[in-house]
N, C-alpha and C. Protein backbone atom coordinates (compact mmCIF):
# COMPACT_ATOMS: atom_id res chain seq x y z
N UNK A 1 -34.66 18.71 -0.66
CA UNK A 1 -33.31 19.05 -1.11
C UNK A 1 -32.27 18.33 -0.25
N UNK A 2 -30.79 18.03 -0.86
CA UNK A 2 -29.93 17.06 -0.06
C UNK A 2 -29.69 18.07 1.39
N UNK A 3 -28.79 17.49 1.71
CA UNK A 3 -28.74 18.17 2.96
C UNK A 3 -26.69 18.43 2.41
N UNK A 4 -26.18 18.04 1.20
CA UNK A 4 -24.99 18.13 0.88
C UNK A 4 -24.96 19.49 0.06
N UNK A 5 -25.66 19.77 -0.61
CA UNK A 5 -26.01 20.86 -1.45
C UNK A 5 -25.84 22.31 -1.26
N UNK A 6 -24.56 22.88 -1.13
CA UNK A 6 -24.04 24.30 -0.34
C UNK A 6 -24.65 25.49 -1.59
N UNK A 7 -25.53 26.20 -0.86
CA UNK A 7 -25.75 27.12 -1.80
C UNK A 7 -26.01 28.71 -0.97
N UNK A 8 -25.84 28.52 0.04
CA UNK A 8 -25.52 29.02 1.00
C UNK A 8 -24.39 30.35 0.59
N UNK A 9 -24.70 31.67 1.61
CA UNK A 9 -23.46 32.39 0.83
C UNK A 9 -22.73 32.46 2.10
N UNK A 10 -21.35 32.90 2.45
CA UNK A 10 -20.51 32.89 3.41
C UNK A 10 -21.49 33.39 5.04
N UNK A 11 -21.85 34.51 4.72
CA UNK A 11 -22.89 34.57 5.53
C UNK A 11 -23.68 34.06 6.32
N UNK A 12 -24.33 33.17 5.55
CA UNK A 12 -25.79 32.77 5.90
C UNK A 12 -24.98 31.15 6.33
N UNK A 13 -23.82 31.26 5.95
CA UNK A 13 -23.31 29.91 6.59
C UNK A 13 -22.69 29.59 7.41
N UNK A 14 -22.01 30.73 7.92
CA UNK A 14 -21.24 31.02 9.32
C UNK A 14 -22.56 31.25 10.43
N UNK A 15 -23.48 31.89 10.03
CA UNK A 15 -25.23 32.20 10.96
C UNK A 15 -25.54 31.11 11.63
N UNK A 16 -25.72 30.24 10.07
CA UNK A 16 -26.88 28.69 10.08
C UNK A 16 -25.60 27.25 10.85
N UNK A 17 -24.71 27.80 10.45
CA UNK A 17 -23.38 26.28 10.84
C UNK A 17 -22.34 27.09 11.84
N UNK A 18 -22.43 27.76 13.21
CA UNK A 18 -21.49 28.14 13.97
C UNK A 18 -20.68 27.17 14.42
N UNK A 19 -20.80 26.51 14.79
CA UNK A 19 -20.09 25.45 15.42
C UNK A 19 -19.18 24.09 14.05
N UNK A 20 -19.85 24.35 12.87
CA UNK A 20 -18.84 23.68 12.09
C UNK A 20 -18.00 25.11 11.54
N UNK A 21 -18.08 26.32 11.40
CA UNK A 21 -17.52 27.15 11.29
C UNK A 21 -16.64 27.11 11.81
N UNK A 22 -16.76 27.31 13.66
CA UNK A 22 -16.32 27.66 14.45
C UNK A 22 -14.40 26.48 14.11
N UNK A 23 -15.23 25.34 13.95
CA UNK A 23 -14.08 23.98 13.32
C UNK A 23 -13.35 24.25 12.50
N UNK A 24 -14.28 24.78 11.95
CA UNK A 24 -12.92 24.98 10.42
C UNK A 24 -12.51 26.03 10.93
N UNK A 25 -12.61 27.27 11.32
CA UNK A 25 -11.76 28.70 11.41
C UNK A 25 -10.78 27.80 12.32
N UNK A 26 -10.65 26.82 13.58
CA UNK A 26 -9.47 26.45 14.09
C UNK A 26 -8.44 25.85 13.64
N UNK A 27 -8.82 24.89 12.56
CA UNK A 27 -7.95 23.74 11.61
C UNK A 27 -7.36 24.94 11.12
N UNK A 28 -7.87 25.79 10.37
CA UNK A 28 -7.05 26.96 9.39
C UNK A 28 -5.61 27.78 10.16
N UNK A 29 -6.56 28.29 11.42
CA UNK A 29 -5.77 29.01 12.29
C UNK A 29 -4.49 28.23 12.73
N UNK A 30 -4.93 26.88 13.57
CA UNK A 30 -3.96 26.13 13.69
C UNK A 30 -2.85 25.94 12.61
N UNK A 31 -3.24 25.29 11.05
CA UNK A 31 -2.30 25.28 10.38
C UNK A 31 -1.48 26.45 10.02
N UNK A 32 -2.03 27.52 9.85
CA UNK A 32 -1.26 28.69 9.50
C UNK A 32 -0.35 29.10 10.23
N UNK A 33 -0.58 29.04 11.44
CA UNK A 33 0.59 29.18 13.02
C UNK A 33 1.39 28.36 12.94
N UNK A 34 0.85 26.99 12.92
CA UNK A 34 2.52 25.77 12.55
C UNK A 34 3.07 26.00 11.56
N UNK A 35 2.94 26.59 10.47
CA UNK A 35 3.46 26.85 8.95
C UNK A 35 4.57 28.10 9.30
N UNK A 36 4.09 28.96 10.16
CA UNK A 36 4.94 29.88 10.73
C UNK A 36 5.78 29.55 11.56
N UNK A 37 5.86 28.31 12.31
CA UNK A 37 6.46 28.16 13.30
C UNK A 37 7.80 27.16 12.96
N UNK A 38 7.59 26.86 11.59
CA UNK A 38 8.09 25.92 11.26
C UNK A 38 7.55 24.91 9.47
N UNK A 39 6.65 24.28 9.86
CA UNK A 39 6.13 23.65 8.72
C UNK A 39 5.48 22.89 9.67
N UNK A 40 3.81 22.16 9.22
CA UNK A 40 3.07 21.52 9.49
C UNK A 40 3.77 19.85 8.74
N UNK A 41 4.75 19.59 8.36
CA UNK A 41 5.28 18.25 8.25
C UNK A 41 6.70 18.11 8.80
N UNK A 42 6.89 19.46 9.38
CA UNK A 42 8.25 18.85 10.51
C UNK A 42 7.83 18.09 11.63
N UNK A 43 8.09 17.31 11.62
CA UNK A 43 8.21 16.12 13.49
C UNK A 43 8.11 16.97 14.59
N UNK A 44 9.47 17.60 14.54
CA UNK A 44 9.54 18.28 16.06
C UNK A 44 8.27 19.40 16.14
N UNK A 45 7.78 20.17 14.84
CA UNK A 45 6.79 21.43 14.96
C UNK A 45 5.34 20.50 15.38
N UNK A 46 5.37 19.29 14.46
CA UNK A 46 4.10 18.42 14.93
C UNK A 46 3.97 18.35 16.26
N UNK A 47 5.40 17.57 16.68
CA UNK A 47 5.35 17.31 18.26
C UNK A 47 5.00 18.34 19.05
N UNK A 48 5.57 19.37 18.95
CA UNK A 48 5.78 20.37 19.87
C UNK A 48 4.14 21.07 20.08
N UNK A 49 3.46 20.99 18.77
CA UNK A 49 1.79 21.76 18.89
C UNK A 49 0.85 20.14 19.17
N UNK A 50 1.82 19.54 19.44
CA UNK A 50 0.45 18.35 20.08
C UNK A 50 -0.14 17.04 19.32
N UNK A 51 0.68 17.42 18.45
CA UNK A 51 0.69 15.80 17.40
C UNK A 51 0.41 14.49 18.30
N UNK A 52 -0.26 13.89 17.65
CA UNK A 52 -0.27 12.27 18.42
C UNK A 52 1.04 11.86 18.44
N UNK A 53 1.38 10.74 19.66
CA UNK A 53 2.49 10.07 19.89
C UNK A 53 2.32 9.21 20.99
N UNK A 54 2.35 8.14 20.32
CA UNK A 54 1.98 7.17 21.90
C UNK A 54 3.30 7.03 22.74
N UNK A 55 4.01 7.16 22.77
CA UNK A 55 5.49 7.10 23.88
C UNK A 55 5.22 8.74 24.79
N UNK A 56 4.61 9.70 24.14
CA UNK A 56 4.22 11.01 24.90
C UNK A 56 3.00 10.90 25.32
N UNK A 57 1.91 9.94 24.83
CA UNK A 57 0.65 9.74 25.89
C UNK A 57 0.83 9.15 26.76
N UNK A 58 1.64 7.61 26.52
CA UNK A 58 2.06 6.92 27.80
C UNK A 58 2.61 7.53 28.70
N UNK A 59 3.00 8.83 28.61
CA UNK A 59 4.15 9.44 29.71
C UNK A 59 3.22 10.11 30.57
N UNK A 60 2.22 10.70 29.64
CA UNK A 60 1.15 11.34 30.50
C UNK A 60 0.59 12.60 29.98
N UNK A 61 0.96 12.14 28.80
CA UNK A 61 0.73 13.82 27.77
C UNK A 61 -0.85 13.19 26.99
N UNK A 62 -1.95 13.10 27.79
CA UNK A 62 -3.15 12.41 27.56
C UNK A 62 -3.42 13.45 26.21
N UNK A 63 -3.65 15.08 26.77
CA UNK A 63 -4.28 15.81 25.87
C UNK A 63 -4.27 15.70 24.34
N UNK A 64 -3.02 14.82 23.65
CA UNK A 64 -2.59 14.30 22.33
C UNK A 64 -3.62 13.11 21.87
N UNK A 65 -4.79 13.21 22.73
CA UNK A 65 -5.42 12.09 21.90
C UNK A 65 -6.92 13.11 21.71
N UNK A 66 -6.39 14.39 21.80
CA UNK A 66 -7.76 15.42 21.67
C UNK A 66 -6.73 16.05 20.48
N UNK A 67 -5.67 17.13 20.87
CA UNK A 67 -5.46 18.63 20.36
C UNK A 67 -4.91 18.00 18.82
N UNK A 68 -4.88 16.75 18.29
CA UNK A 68 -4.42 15.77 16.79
C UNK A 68 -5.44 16.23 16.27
N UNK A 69 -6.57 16.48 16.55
CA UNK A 69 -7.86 16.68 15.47
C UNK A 69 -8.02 17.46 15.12
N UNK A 70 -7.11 18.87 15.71
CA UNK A 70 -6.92 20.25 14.86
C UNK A 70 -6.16 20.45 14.14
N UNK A 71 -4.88 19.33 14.12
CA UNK A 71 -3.51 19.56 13.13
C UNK A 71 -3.60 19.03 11.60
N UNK A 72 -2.92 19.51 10.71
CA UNK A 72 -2.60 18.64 9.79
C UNK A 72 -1.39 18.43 9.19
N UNK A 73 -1.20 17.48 8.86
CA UNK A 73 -0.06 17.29 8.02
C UNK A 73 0.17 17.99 6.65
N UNK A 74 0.18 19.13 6.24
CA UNK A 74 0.60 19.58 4.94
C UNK A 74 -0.62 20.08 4.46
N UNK A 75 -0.70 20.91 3.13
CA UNK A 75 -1.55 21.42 2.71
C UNK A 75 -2.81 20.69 2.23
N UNK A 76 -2.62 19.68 1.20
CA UNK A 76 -3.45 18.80 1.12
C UNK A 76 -4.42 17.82 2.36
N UNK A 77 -3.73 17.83 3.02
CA UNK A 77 -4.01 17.09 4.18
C UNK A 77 -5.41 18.03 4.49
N UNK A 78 -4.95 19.25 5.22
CA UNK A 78 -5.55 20.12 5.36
C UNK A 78 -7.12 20.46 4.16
N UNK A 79 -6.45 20.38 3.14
CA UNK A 79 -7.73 21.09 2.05
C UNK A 79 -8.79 20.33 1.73
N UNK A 80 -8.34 18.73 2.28
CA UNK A 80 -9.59 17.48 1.88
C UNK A 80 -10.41 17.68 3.48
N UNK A 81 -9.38 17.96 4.20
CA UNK A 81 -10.19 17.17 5.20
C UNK A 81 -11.36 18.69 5.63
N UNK A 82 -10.78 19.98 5.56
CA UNK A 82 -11.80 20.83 5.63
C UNK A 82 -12.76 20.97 4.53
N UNK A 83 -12.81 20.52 3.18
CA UNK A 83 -13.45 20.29 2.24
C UNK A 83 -14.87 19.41 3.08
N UNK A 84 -14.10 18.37 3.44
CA UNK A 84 -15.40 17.53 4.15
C UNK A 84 -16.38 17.93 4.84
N UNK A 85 -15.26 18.98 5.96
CA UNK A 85 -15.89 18.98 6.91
C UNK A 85 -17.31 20.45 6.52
N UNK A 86 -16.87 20.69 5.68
CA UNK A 86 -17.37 22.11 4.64
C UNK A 86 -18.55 21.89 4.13
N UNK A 87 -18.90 20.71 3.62
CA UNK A 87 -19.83 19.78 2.66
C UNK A 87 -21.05 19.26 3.43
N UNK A 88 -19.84 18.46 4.36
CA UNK A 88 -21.14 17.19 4.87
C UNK A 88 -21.46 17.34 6.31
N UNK A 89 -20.68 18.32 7.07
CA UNK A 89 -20.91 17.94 9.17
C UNK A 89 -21.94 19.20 8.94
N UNK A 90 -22.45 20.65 8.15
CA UNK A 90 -23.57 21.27 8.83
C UNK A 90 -25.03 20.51 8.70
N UNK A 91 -25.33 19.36 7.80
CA UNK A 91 -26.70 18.69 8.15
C UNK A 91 -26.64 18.20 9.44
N UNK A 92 -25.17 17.15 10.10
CA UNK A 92 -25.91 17.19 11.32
C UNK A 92 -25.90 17.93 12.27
N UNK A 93 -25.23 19.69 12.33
CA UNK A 93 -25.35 20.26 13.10
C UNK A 93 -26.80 20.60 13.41
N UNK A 94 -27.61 20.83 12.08
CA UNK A 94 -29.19 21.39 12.38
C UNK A 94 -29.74 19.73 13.02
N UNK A 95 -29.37 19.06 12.85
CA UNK A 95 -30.26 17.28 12.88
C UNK A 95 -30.11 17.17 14.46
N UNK A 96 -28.48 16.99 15.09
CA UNK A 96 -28.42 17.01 16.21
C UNK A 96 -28.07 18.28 17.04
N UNK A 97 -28.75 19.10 16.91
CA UNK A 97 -28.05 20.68 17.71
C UNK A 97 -26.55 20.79 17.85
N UNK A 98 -26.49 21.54 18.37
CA UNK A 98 -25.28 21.92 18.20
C UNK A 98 -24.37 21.49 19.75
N UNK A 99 -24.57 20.72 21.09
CA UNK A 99 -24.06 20.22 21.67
C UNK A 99 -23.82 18.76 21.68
N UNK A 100 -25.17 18.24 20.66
CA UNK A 100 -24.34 16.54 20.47
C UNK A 100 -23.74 16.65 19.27
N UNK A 101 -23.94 17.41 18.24
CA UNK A 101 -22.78 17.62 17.23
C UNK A 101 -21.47 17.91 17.16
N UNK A 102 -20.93 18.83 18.84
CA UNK A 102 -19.47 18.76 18.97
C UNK A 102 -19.50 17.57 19.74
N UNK A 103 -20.26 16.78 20.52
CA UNK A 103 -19.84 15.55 21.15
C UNK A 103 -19.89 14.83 20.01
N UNK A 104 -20.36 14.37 19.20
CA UNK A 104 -19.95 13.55 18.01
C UNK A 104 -18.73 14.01 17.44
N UNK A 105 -18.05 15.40 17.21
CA UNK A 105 -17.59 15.50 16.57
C UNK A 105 -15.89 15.11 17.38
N UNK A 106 -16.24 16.03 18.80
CA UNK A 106 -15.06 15.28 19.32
C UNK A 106 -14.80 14.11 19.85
N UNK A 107 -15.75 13.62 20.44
CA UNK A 107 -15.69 12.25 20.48
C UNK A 107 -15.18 11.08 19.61
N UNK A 108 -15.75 10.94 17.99
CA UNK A 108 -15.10 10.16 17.48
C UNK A 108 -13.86 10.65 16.97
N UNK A 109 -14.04 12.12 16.74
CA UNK A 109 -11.69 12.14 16.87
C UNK A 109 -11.21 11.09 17.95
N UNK A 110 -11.51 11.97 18.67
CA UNK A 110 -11.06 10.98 20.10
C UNK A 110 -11.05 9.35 20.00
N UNK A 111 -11.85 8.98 19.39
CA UNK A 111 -12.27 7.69 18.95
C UNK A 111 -11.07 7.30 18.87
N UNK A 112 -11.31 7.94 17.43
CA UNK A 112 -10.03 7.32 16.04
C UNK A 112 -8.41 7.73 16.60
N UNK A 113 -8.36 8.48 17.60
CA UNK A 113 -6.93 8.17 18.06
C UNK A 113 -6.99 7.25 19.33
N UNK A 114 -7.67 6.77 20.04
CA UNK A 114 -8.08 5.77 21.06
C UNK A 114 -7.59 4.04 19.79
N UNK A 115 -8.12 3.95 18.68
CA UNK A 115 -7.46 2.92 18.17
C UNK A 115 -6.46 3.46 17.17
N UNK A 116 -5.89 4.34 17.27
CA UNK A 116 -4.65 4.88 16.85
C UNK A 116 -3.70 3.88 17.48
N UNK A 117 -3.96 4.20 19.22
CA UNK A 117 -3.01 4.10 20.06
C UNK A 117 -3.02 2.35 20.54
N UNK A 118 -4.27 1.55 19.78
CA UNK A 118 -4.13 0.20 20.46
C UNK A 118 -3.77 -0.29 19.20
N UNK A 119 -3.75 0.12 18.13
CA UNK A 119 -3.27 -0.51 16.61
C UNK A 119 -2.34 -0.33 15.94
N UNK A 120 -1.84 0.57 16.00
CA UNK A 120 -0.68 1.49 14.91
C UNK A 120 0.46 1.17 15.69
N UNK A 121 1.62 1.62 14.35
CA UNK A 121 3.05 1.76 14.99
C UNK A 121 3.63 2.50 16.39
N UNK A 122 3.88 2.14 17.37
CA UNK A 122 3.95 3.53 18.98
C UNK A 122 4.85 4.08 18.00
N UNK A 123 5.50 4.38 17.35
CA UNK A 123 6.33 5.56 16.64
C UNK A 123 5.91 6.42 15.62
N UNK A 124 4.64 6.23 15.17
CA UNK A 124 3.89 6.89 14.36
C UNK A 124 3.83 8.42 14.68
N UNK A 125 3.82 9.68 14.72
CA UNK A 125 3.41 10.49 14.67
C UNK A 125 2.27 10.60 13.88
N UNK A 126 0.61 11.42 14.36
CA UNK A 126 -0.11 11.47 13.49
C UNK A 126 -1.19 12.47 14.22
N UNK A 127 -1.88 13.05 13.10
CA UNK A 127 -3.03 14.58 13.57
C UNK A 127 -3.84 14.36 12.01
N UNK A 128 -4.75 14.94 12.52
CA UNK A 128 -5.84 15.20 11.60
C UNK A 128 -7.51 14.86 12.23
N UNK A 129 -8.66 15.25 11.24
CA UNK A 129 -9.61 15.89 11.64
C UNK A 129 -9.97 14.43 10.73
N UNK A 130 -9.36 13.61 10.03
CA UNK A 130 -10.06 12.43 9.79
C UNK A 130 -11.18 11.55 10.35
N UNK A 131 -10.59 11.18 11.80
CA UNK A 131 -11.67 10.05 12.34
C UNK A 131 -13.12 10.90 12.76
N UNK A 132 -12.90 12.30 13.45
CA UNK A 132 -14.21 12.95 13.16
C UNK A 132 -15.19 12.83 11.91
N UNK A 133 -14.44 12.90 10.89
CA UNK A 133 -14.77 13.06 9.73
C UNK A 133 -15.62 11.68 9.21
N UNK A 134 -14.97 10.45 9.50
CA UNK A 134 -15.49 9.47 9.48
C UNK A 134 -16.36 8.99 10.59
N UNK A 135 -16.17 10.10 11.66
CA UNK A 135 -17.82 9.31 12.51
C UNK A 135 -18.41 10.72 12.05
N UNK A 136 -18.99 11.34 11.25
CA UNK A 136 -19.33 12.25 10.81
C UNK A 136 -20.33 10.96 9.28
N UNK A 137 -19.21 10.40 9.12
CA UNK A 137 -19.93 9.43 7.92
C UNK A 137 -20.79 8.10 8.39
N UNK A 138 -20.08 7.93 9.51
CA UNK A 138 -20.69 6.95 10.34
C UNK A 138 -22.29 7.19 11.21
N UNK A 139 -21.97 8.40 11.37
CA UNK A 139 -23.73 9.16 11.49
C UNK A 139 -24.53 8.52 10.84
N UNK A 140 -23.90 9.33 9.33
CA UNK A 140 -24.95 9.34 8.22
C UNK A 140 -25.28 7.53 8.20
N UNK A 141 -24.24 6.78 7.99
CA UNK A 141 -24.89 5.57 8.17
C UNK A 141 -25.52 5.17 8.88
N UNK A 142 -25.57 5.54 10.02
CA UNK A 142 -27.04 5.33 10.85
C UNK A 142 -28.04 5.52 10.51
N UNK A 143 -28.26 7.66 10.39
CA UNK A 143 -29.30 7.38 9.77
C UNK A 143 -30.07 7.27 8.70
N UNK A 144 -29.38 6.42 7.60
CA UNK A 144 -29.80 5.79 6.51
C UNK A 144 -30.13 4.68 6.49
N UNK A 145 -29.50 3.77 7.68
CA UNK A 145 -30.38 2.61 8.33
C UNK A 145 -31.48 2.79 8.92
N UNK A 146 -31.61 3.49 10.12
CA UNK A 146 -32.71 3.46 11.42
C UNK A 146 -33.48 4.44 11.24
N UNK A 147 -33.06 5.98 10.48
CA UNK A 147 -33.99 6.87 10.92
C UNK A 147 -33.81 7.63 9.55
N UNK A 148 -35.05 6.95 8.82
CA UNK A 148 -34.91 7.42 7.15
C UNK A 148 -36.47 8.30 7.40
N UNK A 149 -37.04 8.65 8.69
CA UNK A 149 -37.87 9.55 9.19
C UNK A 149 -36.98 11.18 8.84
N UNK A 150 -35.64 10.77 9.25
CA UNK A 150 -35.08 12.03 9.45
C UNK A 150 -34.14 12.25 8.53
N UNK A 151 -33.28 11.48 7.76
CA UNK A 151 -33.16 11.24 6.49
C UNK A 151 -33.15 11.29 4.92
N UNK A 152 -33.11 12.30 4.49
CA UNK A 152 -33.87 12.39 2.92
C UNK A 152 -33.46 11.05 1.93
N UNK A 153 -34.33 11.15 0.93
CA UNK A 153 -33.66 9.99 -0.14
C UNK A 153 -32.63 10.10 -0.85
N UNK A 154 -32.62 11.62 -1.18
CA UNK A 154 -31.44 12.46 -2.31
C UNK A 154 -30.30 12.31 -1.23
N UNK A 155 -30.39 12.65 0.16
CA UNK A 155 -29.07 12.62 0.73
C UNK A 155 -28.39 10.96 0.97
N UNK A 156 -29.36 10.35 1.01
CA UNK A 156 -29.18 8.81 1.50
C UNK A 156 -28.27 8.40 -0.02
N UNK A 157 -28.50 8.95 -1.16
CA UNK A 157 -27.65 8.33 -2.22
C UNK A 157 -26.56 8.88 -2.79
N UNK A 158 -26.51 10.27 -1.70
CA UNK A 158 -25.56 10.88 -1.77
C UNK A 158 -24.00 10.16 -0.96
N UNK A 159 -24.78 10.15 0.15
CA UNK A 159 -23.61 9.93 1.37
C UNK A 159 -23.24 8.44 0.86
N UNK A 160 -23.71 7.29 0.66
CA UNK A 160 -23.66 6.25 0.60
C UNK A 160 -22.36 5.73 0.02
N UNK A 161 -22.44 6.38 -1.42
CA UNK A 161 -21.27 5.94 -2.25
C UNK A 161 -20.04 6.62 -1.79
N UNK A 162 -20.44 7.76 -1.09
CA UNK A 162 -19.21 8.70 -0.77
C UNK A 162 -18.54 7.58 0.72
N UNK A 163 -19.24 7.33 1.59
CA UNK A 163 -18.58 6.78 2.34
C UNK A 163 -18.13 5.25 2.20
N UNK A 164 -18.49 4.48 0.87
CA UNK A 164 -17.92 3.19 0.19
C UNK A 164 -16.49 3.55 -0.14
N UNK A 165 -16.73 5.06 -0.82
CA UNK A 165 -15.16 5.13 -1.41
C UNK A 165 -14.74 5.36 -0.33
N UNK A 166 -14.79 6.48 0.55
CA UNK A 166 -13.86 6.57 1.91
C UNK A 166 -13.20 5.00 2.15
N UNK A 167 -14.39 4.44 2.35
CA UNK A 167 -13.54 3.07 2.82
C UNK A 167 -12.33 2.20 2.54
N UNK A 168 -12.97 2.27 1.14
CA UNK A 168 -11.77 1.41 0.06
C UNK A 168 -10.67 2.41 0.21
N UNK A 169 -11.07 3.72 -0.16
CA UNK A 169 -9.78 4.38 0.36
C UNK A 169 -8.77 4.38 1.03
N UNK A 170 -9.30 4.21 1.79
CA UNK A 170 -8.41 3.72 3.56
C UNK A 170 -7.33 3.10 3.53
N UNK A 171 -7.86 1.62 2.47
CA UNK A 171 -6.95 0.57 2.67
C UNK A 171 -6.14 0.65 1.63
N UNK A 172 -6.53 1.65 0.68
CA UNK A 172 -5.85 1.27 -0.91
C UNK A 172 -4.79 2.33 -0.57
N UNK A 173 -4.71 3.51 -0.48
CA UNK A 173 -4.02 4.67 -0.31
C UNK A 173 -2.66 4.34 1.15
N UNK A 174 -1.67 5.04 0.26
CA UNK A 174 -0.36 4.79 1.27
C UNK A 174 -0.54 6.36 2.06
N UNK A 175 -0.45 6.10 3.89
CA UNK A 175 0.11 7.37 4.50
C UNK A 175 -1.75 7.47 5.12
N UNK A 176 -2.38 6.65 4.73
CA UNK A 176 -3.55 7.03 5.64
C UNK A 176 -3.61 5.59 7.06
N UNK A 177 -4.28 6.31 8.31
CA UNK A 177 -4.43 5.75 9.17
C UNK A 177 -5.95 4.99 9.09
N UNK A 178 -5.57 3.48 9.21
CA UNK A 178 -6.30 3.02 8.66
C UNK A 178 -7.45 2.63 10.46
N UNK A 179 -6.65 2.62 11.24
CA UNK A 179 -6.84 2.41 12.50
C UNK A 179 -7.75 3.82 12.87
N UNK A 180 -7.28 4.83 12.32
CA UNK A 180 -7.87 5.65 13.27
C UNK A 180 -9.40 6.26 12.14
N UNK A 181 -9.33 6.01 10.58
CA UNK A 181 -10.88 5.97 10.08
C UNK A 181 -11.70 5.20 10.78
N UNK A 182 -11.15 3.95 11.12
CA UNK A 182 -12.16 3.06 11.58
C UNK A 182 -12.52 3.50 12.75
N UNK A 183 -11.70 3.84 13.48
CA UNK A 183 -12.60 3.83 15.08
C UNK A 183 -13.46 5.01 14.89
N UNK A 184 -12.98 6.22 14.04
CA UNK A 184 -14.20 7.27 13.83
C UNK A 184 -15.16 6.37 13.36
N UNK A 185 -15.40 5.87 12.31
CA UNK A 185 -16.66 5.05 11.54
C UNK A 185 -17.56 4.66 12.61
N UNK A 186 -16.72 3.47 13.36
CA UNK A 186 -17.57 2.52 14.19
C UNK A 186 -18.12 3.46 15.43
N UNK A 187 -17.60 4.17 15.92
CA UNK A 187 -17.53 5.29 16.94
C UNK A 187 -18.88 6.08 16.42
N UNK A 188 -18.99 6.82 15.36
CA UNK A 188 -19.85 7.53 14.86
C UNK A 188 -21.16 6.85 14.76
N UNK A 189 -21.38 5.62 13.89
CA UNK A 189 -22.51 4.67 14.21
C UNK A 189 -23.21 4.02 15.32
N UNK A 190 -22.08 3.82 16.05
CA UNK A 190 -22.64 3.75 17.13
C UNK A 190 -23.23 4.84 17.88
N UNK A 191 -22.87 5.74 18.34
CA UNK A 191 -23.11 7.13 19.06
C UNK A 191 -24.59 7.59 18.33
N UNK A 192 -25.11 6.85 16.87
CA UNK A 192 -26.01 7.23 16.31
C UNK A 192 -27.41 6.96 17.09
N UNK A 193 -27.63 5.69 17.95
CA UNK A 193 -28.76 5.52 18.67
C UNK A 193 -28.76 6.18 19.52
N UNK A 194 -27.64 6.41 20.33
CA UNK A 194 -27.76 7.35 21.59
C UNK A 194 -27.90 9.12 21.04
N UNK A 195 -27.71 9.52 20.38
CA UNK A 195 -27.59 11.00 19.81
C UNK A 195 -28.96 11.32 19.13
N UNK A 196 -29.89 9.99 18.41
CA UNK A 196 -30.74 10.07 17.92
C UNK A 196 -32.07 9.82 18.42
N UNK A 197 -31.79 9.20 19.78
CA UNK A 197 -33.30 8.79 20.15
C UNK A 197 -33.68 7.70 19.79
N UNK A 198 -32.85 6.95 19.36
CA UNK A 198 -33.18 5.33 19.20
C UNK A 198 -33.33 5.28 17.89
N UNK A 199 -34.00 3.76 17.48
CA UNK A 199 -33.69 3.28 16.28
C UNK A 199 -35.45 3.97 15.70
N UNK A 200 -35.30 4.51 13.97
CA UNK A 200 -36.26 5.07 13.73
C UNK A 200 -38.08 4.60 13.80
N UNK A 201 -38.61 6.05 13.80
CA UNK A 201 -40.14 5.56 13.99
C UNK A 201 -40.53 5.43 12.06
């Protein structure tokens, strides 16, 4: 069976996926508090809960290239990107346990605002759970290359096309960071030999 395939009831999925749970109950929490505080697409409410900003990292406000991966910009923003994370990050929580699965998971956030900050506009404001999301896809491309031991076939033709469109996405769509999918992607694939035990038997 895929490993995309939620049939799972609320229950048995908060049990089996704590730690992608644990993700999404913060994105939610988070947005609902900025929505109160203001709106999750005001500037100053962004700024103020930790939005990316490279003129406030340069100053020394480092933590903005972590606390961006809990925010979102607006409702939609919010409903795709926990959709994803809903779908596709509990296969690799069971694949890689559950301590290299938050290092993957924060790490390539981290990634994808690391070339946020060497690519993009310094005036950009920007948050979201994206570049996780895409080294989350960048996994899967690993192991659909190296380790089709661990792998299914149904999931391998699952993820595949899904992360083609991500791509094209990227570039076709106005208001997405095109800098910071990628460094999740490349970030995520890579991290795949080291997280996995090398290239497959």
């Amino acid at each position: 069976m895929s490993w995309f395939i939620r049939n799972e009831d609320w229950r048995t999925y908060l049990r089996r996926y704590p730690i992608t749970s644990l993700l999404l109950a913060i994105n939610i929490v988070v947005f609902l508090w900025m929505t109160i505080m203001g709106g999750t697409t005001n500037s100053e409410v962004l700024f103020r809960y930790g939005a990316y900003f490279k003129p406030a990292v340069l100053s020394g406000e480092w933590y903005r290239m972590f606390t961006p991966i809990f925010i979102h910009i607006g409702f939609e923003h919010l409903l795709f990107n926990c959709f994803a994370i809903l779908i596709f990050a509990p296969g690799l929580e069971l694949i890689l346990g559950k301590g290299r699965y938050l290092f993957l998971y924060l790490g390539t956030g981290f990634a994808g605002f690391v070339t946020t900050f060497i690519f993009s506009d310094p005036q950009v404001i920007a948050a979201g759970a994206s570049g996780a999301i895409f080294g989350i896809y960048g996994m899967y491309a690993y192991l659909s290359r190296y380790r089709r031991d661990i792998m299914d076939r149904q999931s391998r033709q699952i993820i595949i096309p899904i992360l083609v469109f991500g791509v094209i996405a990227t570039f076709l769509f106005t208001g997405v960071s095109i800098s910071g999918h990628m460094g999740g992607l490349i970030s995520g694939y890579a991290l795949g030999r080291i997280l996995t035990g090398g290239v497959g038997r």
